[in-house]
Protein backbone atom coordinates (compact mmCIF):
# COMPACT_ATOMS: atom_id res chain seq x y z
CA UNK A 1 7.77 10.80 25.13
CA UNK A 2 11.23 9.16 24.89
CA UNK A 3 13.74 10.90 22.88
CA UNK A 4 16.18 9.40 20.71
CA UNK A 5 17.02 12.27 19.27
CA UNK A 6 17.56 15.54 21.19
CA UNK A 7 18.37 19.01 19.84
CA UNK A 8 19.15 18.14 16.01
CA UNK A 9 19.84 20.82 13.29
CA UNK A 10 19.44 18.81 10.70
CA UNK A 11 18.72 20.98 7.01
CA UNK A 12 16.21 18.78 6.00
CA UNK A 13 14.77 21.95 3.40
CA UNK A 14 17.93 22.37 2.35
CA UNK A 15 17.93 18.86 0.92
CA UNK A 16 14.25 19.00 -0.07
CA UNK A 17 15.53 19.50 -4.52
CA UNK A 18 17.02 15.82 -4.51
CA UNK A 19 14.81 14.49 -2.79
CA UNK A 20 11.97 15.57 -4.66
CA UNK A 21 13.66 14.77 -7.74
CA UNK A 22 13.78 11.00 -6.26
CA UNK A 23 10.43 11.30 -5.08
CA UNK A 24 9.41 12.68 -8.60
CA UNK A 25 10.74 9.32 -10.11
CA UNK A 26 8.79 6.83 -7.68
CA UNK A 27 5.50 8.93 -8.50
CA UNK A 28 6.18 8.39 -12.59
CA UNK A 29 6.73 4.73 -11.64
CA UNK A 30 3.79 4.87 -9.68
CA UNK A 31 1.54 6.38 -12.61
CA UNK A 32 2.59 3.56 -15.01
CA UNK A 33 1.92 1.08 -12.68
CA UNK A 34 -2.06 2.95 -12.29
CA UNK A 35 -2.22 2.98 -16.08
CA UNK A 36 -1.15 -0.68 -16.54
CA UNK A 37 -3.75 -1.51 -13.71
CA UNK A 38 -6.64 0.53 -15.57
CA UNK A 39 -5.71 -1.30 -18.60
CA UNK A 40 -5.62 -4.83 -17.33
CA UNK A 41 -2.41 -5.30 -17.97
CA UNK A 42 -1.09 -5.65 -14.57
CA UNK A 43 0.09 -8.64 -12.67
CA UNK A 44 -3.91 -8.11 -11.03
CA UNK A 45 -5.48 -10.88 -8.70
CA UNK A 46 -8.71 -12.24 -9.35
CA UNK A 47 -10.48 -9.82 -7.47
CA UNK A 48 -9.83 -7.20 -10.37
CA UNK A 49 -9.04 -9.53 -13.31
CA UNK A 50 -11.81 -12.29 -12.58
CA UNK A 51 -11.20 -15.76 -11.85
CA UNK A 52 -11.54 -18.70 -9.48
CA UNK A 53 -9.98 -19.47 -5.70
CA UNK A 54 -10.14 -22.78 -4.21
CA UNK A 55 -8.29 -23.47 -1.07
CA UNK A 56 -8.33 -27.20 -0.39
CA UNK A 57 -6.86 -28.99 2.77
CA UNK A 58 -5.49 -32.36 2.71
CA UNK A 59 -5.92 -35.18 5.81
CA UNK A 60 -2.33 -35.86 5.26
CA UNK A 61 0.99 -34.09 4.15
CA UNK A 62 1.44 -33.62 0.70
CA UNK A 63 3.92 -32.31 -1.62
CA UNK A 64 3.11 -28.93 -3.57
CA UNK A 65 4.52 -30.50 -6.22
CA UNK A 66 2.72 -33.15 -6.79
CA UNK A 67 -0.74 -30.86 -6.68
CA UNK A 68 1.05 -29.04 -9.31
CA UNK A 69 1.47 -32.52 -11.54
CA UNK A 70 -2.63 -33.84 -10.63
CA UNK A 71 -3.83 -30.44 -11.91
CA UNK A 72 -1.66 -30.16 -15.36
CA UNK A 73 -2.63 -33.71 -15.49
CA UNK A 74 -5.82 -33.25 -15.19
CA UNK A 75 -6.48 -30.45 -18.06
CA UNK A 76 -6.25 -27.06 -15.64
CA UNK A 77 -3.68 -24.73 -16.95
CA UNK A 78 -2.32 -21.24 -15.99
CA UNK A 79 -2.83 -21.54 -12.40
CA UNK A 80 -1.33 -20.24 -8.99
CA UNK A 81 -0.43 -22.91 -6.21
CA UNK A 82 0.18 -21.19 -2.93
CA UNK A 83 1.20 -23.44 -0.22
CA UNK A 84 -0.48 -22.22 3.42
CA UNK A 85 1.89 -22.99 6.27
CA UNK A 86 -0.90 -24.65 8.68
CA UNK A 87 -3.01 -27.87 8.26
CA UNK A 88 -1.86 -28.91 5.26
CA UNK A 89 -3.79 -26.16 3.05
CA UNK A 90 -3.44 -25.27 -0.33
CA UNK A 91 -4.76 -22.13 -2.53
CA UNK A 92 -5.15 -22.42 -5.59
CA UNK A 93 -5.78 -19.44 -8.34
CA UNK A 94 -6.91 -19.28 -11.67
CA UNK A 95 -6.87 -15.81 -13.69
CA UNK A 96 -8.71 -14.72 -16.87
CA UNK A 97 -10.34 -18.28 -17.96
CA UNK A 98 -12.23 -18.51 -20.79
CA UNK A 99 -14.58 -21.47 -19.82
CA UNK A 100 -17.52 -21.29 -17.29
CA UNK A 101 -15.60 -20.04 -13.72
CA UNK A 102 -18.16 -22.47 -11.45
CA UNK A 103 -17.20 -25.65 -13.81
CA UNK A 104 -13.77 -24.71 -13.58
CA UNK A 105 -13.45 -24.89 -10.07
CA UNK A 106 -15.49 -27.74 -9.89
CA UNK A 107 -13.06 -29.54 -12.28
CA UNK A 108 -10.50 -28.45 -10.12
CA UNK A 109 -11.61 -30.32 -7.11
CA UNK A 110 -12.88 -33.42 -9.51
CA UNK A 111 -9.15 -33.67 -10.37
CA UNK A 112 -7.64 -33.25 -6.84
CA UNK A 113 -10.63 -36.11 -5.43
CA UNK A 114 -9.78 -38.30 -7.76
CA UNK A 115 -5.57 -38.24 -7.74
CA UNK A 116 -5.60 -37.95 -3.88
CA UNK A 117 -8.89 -39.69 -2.96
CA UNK A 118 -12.25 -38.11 -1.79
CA UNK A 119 -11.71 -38.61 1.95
CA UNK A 120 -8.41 -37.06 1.56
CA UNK A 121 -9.34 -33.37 -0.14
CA UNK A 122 -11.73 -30.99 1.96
CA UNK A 123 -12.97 -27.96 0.10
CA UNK A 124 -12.61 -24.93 2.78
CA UNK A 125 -13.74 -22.29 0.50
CA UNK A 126 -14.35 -21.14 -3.44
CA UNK A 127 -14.03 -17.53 -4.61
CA UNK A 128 -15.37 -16.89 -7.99
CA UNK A 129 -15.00 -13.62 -9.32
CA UNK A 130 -16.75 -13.06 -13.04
CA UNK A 131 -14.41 -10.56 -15.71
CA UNK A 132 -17.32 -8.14 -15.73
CA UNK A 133 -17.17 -7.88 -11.97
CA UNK A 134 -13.38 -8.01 -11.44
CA UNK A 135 -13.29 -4.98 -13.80
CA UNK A 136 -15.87 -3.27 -11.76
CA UNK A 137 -13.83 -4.26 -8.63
CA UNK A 138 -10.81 -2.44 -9.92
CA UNK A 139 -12.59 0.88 -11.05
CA UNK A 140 -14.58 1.26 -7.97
CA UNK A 141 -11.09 0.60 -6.21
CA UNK A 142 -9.58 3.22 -8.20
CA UNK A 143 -12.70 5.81 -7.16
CA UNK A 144 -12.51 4.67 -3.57
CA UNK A 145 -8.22 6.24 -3.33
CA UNK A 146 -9.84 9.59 -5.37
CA UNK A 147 -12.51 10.48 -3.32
CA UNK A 148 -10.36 9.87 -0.18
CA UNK A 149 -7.23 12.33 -1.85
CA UNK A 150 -10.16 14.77 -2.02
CA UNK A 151 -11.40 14.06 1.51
CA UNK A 152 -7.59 15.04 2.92
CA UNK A 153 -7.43 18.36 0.43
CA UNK A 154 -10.43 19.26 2.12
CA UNK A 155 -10.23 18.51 5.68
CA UNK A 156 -6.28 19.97 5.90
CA UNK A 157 -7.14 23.16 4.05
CA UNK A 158 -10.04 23.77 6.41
CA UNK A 159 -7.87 22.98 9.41
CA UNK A 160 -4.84 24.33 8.36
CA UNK A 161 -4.68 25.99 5.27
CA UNK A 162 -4.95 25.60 1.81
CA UNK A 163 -1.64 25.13 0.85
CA UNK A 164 -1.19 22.98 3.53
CA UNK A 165 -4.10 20.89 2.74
CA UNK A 166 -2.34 20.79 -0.92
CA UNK A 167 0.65 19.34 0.39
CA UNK A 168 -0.62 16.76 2.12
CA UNK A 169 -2.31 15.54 -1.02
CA UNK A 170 0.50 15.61 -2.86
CA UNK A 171 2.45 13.83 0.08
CA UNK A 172 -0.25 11.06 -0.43
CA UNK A 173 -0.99 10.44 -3.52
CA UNK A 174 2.82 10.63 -3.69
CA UNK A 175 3.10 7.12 -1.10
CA UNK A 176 0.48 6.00 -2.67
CA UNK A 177 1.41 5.66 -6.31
CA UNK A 178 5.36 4.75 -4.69
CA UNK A 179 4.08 1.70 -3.20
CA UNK A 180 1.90 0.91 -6.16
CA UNK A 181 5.01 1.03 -8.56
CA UNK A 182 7.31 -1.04 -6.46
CA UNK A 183 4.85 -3.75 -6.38
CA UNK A 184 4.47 -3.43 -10.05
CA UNK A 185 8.40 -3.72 -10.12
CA UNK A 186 8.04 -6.88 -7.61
CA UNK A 187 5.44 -8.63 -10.11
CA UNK A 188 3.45 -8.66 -7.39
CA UNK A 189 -0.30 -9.40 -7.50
CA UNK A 190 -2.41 -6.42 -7.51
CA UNK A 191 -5.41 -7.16 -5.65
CA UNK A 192 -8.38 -5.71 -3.35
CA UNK A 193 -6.07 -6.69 -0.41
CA UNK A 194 -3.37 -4.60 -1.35
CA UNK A 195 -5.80 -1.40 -2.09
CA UNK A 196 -6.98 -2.25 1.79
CA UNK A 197 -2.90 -1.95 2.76
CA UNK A 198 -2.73 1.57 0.45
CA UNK A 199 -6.05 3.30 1.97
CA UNK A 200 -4.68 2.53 5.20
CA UNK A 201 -1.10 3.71 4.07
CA UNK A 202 -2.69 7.16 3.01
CA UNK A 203 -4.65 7.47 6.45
CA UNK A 204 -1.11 6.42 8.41
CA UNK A 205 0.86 8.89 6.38
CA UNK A 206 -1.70 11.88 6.98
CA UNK A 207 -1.80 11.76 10.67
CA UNK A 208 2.58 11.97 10.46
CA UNK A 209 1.98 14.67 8.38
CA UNK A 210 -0.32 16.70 10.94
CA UNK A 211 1.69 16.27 13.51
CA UNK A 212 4.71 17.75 11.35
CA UNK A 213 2.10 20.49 9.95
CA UNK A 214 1.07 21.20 13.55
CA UNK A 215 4.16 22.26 15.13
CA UNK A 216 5.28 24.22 11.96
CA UNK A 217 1.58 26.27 12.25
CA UNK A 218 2.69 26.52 15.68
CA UNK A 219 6.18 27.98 15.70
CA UNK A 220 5.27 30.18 12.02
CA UNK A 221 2.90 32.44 14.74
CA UNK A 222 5.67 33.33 16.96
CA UNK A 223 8.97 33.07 14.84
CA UNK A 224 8.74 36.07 12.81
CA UNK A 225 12.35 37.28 12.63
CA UNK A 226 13.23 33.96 10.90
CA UNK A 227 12.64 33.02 7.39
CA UNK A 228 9.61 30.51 6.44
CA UNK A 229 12.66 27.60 5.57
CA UNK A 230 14.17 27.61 9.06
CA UNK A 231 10.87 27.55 11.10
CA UNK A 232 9.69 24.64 9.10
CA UNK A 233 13.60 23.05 9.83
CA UNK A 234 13.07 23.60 13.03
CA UNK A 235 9.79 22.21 13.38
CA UNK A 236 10.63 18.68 12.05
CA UNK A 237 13.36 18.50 13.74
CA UNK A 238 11.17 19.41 17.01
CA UNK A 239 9.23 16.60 16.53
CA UNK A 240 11.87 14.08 14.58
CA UNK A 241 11.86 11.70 18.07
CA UNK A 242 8.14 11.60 17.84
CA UNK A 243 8.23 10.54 14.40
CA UNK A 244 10.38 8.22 14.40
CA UNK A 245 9.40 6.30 17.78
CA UNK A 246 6.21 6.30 15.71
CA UNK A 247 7.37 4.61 12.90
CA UNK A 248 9.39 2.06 14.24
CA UNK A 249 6.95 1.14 16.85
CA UNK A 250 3.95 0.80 13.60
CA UNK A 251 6.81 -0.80 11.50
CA UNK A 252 7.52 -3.74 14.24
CA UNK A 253 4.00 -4.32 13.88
CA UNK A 254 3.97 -4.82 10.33
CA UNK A 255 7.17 -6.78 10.40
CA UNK A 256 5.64 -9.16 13.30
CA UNK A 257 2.78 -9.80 10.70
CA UNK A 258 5.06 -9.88 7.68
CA UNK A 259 7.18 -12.83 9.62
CA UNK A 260 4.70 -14.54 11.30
CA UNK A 261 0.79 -13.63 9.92
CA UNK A 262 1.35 -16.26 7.27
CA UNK A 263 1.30 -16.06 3.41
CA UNK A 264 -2.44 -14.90 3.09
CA UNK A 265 -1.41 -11.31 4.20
CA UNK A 266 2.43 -11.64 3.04
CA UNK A 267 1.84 -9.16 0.88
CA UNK A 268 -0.22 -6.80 2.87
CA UNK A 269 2.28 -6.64 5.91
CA UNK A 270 5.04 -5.54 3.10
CA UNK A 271 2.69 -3.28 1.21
CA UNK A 272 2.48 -1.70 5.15
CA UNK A 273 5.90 -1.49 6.20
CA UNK A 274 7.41 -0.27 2.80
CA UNK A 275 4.00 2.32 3.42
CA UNK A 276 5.34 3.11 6.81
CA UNK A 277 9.33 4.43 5.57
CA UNK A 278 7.77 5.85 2.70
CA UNK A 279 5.16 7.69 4.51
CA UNK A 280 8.03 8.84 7.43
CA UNK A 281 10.01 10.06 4.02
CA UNK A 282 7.17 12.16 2.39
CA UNK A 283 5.90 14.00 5.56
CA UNK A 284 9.05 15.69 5.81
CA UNK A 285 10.77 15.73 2.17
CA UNK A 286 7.85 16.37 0.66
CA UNK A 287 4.88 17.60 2.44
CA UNK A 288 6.86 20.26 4.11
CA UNK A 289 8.97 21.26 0.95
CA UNK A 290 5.19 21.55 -1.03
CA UNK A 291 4.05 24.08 1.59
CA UNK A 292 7.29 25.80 2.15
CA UNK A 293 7.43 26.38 -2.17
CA UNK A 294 3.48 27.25 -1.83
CA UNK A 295 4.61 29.94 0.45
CA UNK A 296 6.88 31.75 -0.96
CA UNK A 297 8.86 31.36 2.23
CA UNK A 298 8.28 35.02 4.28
CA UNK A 299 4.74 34.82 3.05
CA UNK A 300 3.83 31.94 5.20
CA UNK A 301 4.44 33.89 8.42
CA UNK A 302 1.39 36.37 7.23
CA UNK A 303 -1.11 34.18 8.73
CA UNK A 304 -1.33 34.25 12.50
């Protein structure tokens, strides 16, 4: 593989206190924004909240605007407009009504048909979402991210070991709950979409955090005159090339989406590439400091 990086000495461990402490302050941030969720009091889409989604396309241009006047005129209130960049589309959201969700969107369209004429408004799709179900939504979501934090303890302390496999949790849940409380910080909506863009967030940032684990299992069996802290040094700086040519490449990706995928997965592609730094960040500031502090430094060379 290309190196961009060759032969660094870089005292990443020797760093590892401040940025724990930082990483310690994303993760509280995080945790309020999980409590606020489980509460309801979130910025949450429709998925979790319940609700109605109409997007509509038009035959000809229109303003955003004045969709935003026909509804208010026409009796709907707290609403989304989001205006889709192709064909003349519009989405429109509505969270946490109180009247019938099916007669609501219906009215909806009623409105629209009659301010902009029926040959002029096609109906491409209606999501309705009932409060019973959205809340359902949001605690299986919150099961789904558990079971898979237990999945990861698991399968890293069997191939590894335990400590290893606790560190990688931590390292996780850690990028987990930090890109879950900078959206909360954003305002932005919290939505199935966005739990899609975590889970795959936790699966990028384990396999960076194997490859990191790897080498440090591997140079721990042969290094024995040095102490636990400079093998694991050594070890991500070994590999720091591979990691980051890994990174950007995944984060171009993201960033090609973010630019260019359109404003349905805006959010997802951002969720993704903030998951991406943050995931680069934790397998080596804090996956690596967890195992190193788990093993008492000397004590990790014991197992061969």
């Amino acid at each position: 593989m290309i190196e961009i990086f060759r032969n660094t000495k870089i005292d990443f461990m020797g760093k590892r206190f401040i940025a724990l402490t930082f990483s310690a302050i994303l993760t509280v941030i995080g945790l309020i924004a999980a409590v606020q969720v489980a509460r309801g009091t979130a910025n949450l889409g429709i998925d979790f909240a319940g609700g109605t989604a109409v997007q509509i396309k038009f035959n000809t241009p229109i303003q955003l605007h004045e969709v935003r006047k026909a509804l208010e005129d026409g009796g709907v209130r707290d609403f989304d407009l989001q205006e889709l960049t192709t064909e003349n589309k519009v989405l429109i959201r509505v969270k946490k009504s109180g009247a019938s969700i099916g007669a609501l969107s219906e009215n909806m369209i009623s409105v629209l048909s009659q301010k902009f004429s029926q040959g002029n408004v096609v109906v491409d799709s209606t999501t309705e979402i009932g409060p019973k179900v959205g809340s359902k939504l949001r605690t299986d979501a919150m099961w789904a991210g558990i079971a898979a934090m237990i999945g990861i303890l698991i399968y890293i302390g069997f191939r590894f070991q335990l400590r290893f496999g606790i560190g990688a949790t931590i390292a996780t849940f850690h990028d987990v709950f930090a890109i879950l409380g900078i959206f909360y910080l954003m305002g932005k909506e919290i939505n199935l979409l966005l739990i899609s863009a975590l889970l795959m967030i936790a699966g990028y940032s384990l396999t960076d955090t194997v490859v990191v684990y790897d080498r440090i299992r591997e140079n721990l069996k042969t290094r024995f005159k040095k102490s636990a802290s400079e093998v694991v040094n050594e070890s991500i700086n070994e590999v720091l090339s591979r990691t980051i040519i890994t990174s950007l490449t995944t984060f171009f990706t993201a960033a090609a989406l973010f630019v260019l995928g359109g404003e349905v997965i805006h959010d997802f592609a951002l969720a993704v590439m903030l998951g991406i730094i943050i995931g680069t960040y934790s397998s080596i500031f804090v996956a690596s400091p967890v195992v190193l502090m788990l093993g008492k430094d000397k004590s990790l060379n014991s197992k061969k």
